[in-house]
PDB file of N, CA and C in Angstrom:
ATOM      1  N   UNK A   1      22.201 -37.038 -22.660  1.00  0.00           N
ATOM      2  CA  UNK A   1      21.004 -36.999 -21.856  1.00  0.00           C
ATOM      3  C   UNK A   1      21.160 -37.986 -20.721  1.00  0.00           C
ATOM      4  N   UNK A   2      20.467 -37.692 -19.755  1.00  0.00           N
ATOM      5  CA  UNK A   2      20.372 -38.659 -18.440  1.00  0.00           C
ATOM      6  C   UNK A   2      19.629 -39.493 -18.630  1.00  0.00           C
ATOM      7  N   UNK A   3      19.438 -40.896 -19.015  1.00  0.00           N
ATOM      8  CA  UNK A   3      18.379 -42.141 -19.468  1.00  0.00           C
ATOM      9  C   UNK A   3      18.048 -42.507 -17.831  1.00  0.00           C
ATOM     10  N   UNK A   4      18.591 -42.245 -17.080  1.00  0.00           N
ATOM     11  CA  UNK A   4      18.899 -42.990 -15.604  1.00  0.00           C
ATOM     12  C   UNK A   4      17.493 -41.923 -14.942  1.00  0.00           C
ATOM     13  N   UNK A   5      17.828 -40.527 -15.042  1.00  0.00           N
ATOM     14  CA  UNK A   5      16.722 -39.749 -14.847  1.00  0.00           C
ATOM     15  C   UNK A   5      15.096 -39.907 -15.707  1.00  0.00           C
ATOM     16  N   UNK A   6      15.593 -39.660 -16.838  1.00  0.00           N
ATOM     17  CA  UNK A   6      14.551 -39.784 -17.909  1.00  0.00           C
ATOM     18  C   UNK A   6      13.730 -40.775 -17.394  1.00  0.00           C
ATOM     19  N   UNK A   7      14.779 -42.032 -17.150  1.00  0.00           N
ATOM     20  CA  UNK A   7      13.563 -43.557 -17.137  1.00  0.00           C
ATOM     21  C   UNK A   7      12.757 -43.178 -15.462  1.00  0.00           C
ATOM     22  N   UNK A   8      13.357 -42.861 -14.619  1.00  0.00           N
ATOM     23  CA  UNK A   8      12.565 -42.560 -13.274  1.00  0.00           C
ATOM     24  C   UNK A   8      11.785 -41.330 -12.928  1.00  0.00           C
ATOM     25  N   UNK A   9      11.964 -40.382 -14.153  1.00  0.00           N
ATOM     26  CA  UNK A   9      10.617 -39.747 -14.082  1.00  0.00           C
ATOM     27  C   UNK A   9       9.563 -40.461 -14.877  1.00  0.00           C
ATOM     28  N   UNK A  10      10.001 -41.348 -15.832  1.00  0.00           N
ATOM     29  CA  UNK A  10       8.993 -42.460 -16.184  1.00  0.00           C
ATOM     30  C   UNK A  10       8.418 -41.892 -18.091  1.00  0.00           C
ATOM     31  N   UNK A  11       9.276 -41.039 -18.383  1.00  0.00           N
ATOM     32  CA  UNK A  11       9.294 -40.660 -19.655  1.00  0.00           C
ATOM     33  C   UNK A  11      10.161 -41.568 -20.532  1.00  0.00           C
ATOM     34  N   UNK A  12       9.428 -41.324 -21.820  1.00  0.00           N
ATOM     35  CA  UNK A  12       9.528 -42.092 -22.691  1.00  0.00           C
ATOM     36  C   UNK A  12      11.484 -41.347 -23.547  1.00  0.00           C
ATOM     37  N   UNK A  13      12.086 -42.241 -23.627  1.00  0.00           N
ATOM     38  CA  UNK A  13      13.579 -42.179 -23.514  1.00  0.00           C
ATOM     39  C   UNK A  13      13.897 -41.656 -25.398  1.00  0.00           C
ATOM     40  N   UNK A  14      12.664 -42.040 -25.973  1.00  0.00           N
ATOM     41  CA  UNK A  14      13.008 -41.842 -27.634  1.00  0.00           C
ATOM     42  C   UNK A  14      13.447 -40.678 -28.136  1.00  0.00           C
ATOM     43  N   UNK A  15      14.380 -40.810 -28.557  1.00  0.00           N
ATOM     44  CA  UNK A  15      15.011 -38.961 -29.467  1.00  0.00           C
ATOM     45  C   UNK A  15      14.906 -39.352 -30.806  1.00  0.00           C
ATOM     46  N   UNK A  16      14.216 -38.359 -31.177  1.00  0.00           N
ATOM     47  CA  UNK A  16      14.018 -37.595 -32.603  1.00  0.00           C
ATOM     48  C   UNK A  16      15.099 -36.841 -33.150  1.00  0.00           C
ATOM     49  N   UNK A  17      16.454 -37.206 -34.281  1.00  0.00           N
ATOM     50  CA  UNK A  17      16.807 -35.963 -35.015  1.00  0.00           C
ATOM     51  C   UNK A  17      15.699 -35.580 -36.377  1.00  0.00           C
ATOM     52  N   UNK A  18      16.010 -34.609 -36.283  1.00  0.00           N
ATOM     53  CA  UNK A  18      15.757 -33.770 -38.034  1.00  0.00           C
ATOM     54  C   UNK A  18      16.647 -32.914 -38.615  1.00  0.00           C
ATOM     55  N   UNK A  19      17.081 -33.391 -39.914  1.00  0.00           N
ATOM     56  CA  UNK A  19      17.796 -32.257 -40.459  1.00  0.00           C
ATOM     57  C   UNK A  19      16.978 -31.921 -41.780  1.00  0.00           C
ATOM     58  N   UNK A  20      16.608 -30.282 -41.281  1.00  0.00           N
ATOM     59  CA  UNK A  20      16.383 -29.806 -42.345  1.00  0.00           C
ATOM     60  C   UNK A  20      17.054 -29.130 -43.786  1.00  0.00           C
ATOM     61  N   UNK A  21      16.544 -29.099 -44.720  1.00  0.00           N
ATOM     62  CA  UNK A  21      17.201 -28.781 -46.430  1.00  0.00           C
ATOM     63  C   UNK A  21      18.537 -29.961 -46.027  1.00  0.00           C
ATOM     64  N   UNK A  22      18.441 -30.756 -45.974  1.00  0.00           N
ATOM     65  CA  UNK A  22      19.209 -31.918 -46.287  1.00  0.00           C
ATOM     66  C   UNK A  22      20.030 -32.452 -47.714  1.00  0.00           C
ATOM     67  N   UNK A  23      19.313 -32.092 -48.365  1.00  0.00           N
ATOM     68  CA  UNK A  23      19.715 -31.890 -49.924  1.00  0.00           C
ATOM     69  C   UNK A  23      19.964 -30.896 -50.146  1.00  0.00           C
ATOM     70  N   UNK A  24      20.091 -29.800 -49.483  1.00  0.00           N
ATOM     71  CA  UNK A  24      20.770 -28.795 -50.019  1.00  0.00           C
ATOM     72  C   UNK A  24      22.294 -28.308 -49.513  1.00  0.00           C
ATOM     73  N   UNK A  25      22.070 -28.967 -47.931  1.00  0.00           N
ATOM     74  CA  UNK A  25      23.574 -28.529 -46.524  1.00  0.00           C
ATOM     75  C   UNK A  25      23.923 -29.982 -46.668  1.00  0.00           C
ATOM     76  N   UNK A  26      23.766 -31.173 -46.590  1.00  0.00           N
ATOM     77  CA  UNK A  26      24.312 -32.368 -46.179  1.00  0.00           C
ATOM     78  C   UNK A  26      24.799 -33.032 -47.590  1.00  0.00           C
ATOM     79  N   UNK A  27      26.215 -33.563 -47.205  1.00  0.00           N
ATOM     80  CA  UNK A  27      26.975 -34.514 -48.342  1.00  0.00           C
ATOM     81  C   UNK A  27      26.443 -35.747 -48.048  1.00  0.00           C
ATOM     82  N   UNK A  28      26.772 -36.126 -46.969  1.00  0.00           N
ATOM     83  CA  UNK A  28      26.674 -37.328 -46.570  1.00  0.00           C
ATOM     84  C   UNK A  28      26.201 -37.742 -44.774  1.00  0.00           C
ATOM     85  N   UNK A  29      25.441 -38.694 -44.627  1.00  0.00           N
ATOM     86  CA  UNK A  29      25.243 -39.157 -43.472  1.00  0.00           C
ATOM     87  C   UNK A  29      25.802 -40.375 -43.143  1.00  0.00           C
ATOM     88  N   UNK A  30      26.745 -40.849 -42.449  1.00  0.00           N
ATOM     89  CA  UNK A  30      26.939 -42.298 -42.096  1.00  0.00           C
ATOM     90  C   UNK A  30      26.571 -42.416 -40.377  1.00  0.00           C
ATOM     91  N   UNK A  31      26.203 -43.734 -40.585  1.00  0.00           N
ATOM     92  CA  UNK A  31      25.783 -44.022 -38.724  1.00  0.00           C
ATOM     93  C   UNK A  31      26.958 -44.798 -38.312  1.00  0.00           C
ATOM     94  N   UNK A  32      27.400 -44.897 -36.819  1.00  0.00           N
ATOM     95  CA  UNK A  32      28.436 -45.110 -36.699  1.00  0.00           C
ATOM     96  C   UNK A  32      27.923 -46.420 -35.631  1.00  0.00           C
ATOM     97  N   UNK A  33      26.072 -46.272 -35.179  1.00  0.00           N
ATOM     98  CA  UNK A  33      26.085 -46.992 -34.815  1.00  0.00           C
ATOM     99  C   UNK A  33      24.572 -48.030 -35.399  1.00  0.00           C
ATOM    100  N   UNK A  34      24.177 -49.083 -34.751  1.00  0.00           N
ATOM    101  CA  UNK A  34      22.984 -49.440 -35.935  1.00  0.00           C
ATOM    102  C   UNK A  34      21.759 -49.285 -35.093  1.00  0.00           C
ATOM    103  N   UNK A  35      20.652 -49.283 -35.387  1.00  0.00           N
ATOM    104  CA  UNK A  35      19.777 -49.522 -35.012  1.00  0.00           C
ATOM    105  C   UNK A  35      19.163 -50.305 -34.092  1.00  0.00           C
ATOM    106  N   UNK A  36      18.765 -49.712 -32.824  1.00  0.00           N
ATOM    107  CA  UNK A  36      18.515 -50.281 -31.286  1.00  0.00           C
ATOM    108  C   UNK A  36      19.545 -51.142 -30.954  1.00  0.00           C
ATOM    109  N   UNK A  37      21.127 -50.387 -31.069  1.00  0.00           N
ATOM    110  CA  UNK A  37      22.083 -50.991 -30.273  1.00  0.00           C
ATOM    111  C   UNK A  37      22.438 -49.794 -29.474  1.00  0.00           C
ATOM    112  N   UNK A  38      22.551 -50.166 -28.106  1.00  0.00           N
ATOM    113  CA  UNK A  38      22.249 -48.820 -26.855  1.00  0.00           C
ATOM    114  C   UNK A  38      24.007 -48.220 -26.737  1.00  0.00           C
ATOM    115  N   UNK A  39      24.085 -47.366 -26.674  1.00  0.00           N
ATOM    116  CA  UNK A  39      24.967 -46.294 -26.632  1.00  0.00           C
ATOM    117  C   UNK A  39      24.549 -45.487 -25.276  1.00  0.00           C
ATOM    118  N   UNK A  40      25.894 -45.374 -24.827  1.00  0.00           N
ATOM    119  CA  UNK A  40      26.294 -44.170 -23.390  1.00  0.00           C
ATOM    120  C   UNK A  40      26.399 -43.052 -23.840  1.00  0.00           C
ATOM    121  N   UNK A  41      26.116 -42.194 -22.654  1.00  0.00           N
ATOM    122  CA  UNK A  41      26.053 -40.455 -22.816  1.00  0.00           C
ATOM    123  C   UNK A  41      27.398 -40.144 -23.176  1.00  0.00           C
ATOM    124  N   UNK A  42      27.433 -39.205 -24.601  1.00  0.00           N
ATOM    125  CA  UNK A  42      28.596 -38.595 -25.133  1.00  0.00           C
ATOM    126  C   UNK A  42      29.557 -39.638 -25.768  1.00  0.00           C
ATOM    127  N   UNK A  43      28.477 -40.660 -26.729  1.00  0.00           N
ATOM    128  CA  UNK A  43      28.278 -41.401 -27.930  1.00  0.00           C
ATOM    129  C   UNK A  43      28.208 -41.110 -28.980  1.00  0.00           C
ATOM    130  N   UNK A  44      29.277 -41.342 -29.895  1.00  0.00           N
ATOM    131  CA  UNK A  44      28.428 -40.452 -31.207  1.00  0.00           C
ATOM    132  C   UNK A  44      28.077 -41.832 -31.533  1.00  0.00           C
ATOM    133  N   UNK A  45      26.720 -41.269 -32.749  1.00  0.00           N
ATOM    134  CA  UNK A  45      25.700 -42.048 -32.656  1.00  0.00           C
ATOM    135  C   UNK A  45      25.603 -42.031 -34.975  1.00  0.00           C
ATOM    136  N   UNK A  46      26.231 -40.894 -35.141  1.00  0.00           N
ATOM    137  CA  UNK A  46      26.110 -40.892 -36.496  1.00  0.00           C
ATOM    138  C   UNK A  46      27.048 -39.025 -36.861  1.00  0.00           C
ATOM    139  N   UNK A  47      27.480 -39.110 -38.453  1.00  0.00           N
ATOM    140  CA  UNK A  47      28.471 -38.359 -38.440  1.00  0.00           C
ATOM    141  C   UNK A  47      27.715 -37.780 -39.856  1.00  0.00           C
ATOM    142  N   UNK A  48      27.870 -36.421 -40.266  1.00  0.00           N
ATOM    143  CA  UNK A  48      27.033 -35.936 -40.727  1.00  0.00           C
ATOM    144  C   UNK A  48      28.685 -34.881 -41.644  1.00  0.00           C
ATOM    145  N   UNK A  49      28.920 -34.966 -43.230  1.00  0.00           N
ATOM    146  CA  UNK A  49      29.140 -34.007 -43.551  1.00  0.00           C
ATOM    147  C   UNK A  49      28.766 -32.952 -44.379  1.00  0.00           C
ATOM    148  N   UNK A  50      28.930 -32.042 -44.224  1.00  0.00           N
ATOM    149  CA  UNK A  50      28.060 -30.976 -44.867  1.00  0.00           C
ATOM    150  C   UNK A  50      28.956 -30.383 -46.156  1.00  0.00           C
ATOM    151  N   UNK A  51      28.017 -29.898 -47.385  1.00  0.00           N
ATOM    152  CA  UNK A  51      28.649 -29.705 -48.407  1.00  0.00           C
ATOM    153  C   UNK A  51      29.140 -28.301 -48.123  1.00  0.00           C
TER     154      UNK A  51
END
């Protein structure tokens, strides 16, 4: 996403994931990064494997 745009149309920058049936498709979730430490566009941000 463009944060550079986002912030100068003056919108709020927060992303939401959801994964749904999580317990049923997902093995495991690990984050790769922590919590409100800022990451650049085409960041992975967390790694997801599926059963």
């Amino acid at each position: 996403m463009d944060l550079k745009q986002i912030e100068t149309a003056k919108k709020d920058p927060t992303v939401m994931t959801l994964i749904t049936n999580s317990s049923e498709r997902v093995e495991q979730v690990e984050d790769i990064v922590t919590s409100g430490q800022l990451v650049e566009a085409h960041n992975e941000v967390y790694s997801v494997t599926t059963k």
